[in-house]
Structure formats: C-alpha cells, structure tokens
PDB file of N, CA and C in Angstrom:
ATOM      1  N   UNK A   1      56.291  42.375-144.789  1.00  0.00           N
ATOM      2  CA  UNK A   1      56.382  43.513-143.901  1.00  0.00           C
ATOM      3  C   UNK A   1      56.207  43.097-142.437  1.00  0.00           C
ATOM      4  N   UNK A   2      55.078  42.032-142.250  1.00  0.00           N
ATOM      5  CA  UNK A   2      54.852  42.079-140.874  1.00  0.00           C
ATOM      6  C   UNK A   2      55.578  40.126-140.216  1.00  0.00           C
ATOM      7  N   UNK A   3      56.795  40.106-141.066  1.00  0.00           N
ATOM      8  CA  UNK A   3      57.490  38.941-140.952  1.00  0.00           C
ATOM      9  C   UNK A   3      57.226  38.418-139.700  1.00  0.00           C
ATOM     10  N   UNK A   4      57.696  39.206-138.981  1.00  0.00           N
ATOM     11  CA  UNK A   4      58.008  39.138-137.292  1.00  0.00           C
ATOM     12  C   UNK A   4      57.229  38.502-136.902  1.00  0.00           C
ATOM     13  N   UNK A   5      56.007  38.857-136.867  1.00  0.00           N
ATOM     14  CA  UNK A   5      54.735  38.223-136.478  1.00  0.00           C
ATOM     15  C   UNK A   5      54.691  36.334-136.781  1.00  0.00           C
ATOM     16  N   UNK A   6      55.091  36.067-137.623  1.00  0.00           N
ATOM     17  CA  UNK A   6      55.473  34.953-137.746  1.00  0.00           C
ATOM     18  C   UNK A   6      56.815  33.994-136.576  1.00  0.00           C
ATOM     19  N   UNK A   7      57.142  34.761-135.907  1.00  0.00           N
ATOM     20  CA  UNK A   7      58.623  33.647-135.753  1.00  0.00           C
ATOM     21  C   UNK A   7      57.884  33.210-134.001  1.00  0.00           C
ATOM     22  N   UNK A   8      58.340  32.241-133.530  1.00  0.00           N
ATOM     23  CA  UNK A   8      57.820  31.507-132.574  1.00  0.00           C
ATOM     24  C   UNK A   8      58.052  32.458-131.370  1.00  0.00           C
ATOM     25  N   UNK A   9      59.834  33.152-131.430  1.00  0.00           N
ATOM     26  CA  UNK A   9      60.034  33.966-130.634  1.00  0.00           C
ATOM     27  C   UNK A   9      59.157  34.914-130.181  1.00  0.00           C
ATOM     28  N   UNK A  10      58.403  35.653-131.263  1.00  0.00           N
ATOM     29  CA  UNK A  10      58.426  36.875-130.878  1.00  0.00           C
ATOM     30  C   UNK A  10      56.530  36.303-130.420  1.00  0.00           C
ATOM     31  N   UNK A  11      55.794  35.514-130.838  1.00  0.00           N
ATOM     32  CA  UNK A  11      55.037  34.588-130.340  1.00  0.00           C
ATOM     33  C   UNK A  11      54.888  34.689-128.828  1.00  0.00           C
ATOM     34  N   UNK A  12      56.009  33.999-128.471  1.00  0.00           N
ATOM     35  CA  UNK A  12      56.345  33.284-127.026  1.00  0.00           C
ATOM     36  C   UNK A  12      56.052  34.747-126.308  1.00  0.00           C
ATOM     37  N   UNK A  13      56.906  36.242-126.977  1.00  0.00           N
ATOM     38  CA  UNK A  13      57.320  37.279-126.197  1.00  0.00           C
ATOM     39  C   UNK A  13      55.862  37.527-125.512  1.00  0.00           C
ATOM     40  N   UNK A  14      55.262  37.871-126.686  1.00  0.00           N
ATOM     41  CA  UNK A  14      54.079  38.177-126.474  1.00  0.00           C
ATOM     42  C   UNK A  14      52.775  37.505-125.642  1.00  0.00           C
ATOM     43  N   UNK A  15      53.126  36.545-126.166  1.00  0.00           N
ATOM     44  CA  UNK A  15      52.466  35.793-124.754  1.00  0.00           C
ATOM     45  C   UNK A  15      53.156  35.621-123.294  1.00  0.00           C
ATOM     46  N   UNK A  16      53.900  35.894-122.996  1.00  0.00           N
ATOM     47  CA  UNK A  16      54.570  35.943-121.892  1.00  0.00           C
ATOM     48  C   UNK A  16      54.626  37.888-121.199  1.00  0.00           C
ATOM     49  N   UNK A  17      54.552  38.902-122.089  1.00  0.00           N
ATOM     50  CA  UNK A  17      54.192  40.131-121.829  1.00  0.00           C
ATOM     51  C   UNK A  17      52.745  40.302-121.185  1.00  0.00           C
ATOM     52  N   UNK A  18      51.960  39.641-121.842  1.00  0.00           N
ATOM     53  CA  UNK A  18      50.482  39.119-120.896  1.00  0.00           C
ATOM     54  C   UNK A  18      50.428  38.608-120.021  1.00  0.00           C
ATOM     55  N   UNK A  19      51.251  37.659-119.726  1.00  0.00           N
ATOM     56  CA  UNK A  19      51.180  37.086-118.788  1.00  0.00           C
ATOM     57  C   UNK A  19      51.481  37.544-117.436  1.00  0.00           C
ATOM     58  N   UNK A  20      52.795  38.256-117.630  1.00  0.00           N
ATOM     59  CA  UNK A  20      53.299  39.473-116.794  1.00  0.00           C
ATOM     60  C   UNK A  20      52.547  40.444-116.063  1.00  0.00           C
ATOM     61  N   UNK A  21      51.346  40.926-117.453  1.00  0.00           N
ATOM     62  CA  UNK A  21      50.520  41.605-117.099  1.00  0.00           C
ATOM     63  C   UNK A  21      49.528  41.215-116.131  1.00  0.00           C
ATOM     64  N   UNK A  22      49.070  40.012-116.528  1.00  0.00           N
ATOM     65  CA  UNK A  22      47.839  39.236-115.611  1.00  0.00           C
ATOM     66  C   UNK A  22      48.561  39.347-113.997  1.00  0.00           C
ATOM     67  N   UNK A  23      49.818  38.523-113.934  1.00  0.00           N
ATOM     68  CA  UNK A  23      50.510  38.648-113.017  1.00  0.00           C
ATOM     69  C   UNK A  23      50.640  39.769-111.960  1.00  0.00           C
ATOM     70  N   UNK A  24      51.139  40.894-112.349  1.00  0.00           N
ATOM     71  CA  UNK A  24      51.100  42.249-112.210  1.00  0.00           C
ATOM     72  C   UNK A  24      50.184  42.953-111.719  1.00  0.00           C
ATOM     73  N   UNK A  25      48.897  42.729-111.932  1.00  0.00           N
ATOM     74  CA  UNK A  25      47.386  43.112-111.743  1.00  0.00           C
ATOM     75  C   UNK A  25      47.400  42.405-110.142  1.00  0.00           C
ATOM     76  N   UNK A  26      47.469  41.674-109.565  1.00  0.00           N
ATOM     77  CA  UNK A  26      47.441  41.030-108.671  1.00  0.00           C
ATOM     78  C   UNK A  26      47.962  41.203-107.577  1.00  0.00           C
ATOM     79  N   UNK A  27      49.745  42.486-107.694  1.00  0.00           N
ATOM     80  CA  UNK A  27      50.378  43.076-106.869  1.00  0.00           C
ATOM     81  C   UNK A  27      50.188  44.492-106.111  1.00  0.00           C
ATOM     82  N   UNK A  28      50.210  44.472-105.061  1.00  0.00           N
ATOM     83  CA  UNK A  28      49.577  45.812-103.838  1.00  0.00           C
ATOM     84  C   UNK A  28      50.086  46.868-104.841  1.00  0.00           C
ATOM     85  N   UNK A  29      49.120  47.590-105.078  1.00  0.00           N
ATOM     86  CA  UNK A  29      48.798  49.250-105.370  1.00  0.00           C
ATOM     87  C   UNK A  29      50.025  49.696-105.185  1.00  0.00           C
ATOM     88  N   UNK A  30      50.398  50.074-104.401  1.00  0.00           N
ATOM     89  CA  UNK A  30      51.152  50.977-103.831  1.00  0.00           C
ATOM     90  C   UNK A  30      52.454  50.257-104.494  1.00  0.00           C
ATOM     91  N   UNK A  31      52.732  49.431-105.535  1.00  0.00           N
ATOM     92  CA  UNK A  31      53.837  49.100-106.667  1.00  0.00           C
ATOM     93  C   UNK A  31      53.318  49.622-107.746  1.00  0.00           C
ATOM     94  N   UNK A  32      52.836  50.275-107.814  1.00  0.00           N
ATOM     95  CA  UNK A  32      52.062  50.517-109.395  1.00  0.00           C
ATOM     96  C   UNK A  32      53.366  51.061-109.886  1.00  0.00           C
ATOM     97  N   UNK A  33      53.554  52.191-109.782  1.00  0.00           N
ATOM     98  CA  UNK A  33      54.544  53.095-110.551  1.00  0.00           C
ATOM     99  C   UNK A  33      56.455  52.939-110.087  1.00  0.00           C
ATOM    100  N   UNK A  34      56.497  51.476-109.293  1.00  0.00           N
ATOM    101  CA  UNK A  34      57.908  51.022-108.958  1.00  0.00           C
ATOM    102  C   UNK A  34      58.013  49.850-109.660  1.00  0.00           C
ATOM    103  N   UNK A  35      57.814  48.684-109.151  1.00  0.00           N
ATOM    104  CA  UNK A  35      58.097  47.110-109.187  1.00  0.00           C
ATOM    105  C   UNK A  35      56.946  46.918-110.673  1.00  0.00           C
ATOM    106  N   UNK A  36      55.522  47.252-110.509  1.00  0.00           N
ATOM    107  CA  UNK A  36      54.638  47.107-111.850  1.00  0.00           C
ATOM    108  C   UNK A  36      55.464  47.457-112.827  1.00  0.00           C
ATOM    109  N   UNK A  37      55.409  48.528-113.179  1.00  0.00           N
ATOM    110  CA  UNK A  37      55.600  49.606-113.637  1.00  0.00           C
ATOM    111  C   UNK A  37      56.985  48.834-115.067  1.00  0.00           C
ATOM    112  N   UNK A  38      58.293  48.767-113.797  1.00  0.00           N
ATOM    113  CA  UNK A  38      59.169  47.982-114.609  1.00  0.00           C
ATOM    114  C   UNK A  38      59.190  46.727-114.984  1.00  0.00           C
ATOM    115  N   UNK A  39      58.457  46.050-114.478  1.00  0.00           N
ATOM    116  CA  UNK A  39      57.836  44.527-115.189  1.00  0.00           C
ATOM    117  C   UNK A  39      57.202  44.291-116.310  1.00  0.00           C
ATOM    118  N   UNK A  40      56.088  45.430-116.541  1.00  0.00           N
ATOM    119  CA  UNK A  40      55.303  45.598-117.666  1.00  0.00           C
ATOM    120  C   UNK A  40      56.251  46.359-118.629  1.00  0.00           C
ATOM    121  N   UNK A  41      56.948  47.122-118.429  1.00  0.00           N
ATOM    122  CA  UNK A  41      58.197  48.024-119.510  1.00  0.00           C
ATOM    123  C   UNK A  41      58.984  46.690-119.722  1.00  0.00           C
ATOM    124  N   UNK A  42      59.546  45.857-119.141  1.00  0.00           N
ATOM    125  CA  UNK A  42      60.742  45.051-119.458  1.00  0.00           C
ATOM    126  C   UNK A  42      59.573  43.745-120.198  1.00  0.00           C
ATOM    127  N   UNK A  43      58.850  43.617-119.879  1.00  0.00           N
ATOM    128  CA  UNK A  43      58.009  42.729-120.608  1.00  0.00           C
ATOM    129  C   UNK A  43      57.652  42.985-122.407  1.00  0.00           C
ATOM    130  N   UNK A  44      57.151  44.171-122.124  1.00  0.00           N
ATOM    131  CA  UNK A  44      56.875  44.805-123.740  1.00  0.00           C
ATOM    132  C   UNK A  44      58.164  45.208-124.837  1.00  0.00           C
ATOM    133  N   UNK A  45      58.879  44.955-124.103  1.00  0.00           N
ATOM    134  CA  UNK A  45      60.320  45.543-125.094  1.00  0.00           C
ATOM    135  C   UNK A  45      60.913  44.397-125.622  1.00  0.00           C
ATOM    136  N   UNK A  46      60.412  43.419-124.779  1.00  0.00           N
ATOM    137  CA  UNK A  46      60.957  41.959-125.406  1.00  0.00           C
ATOM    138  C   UNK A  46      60.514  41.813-127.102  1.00  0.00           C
ATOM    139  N   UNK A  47      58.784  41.955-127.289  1.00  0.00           N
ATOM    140  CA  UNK A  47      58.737  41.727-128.562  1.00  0.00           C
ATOM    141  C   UNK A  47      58.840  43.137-129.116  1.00  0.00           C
ATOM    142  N   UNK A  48      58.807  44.062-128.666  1.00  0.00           N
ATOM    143  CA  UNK A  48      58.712  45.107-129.025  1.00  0.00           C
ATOM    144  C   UNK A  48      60.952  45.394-129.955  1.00  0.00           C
ATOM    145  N   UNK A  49      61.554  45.054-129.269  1.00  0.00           N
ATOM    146  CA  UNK A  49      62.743  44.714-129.962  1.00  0.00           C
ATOM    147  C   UNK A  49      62.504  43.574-131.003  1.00  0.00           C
ATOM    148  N   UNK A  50      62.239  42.889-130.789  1.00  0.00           N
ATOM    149  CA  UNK A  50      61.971  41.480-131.918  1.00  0.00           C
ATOM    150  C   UNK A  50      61.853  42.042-133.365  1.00  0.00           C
ATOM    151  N   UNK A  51      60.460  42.504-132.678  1.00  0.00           N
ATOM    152  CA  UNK A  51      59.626  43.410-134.259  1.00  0.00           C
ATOM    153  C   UNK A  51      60.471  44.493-134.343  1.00  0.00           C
ATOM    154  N   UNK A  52      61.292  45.345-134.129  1.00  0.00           N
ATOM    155  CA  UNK A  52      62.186  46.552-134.533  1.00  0.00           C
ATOM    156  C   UNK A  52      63.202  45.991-135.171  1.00  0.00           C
ATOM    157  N   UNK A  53      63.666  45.011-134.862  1.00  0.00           N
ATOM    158  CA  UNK A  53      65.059  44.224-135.539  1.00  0.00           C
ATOM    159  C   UNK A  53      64.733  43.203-136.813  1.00  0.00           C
ATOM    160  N   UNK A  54      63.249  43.192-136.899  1.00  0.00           N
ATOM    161  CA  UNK A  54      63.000  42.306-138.107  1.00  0.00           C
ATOM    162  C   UNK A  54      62.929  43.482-139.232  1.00  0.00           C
TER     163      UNK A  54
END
C-alpha cells in the first residue's frame, strides 16, 4: 500500500520539499502569501504526485 514510500524519488522529493521550506523561512514577510507561498505549493506536489500515481 505504502510502496511509494520506498522509491528513492519520492525520498529525494521529500527531502528537497524541506528544504525549500527551511529555505523559505528565511525570505522577507511581506512574500509570505506570493513568492513563499508558491515555492512551498510547487515543492509539496512533487511527492505529493509521486505518492498519487503509485
């Protein structure tokens, strides 16, 4: 069931969606809900597709 979790890809995604995040945390306020906002969405959909397609 939870195959996905296994493949290196979806691994990598996920560690790299954090990373984004850490990243992200670090950028002026006043991006929260523009430039953040779509970094952290385009980040999470990476594994977040992975695991939907497995």
């Amino acid at each position: 069931m939870h195959r996905y979790k296994e493949l290196n890809v979806w691994q990598k995604a996920i560690d790299l969606a954090v990373e984004v995040y850490r990243v992200t945390e670090k950028l002026p306020v006043e991006e929260k809900y523009g430039l953040i906002s779509q970094m952290n969405k385009s980040a999470v959909s990476i594994p977040s597709n992975i695991a939907e397609g497995a």
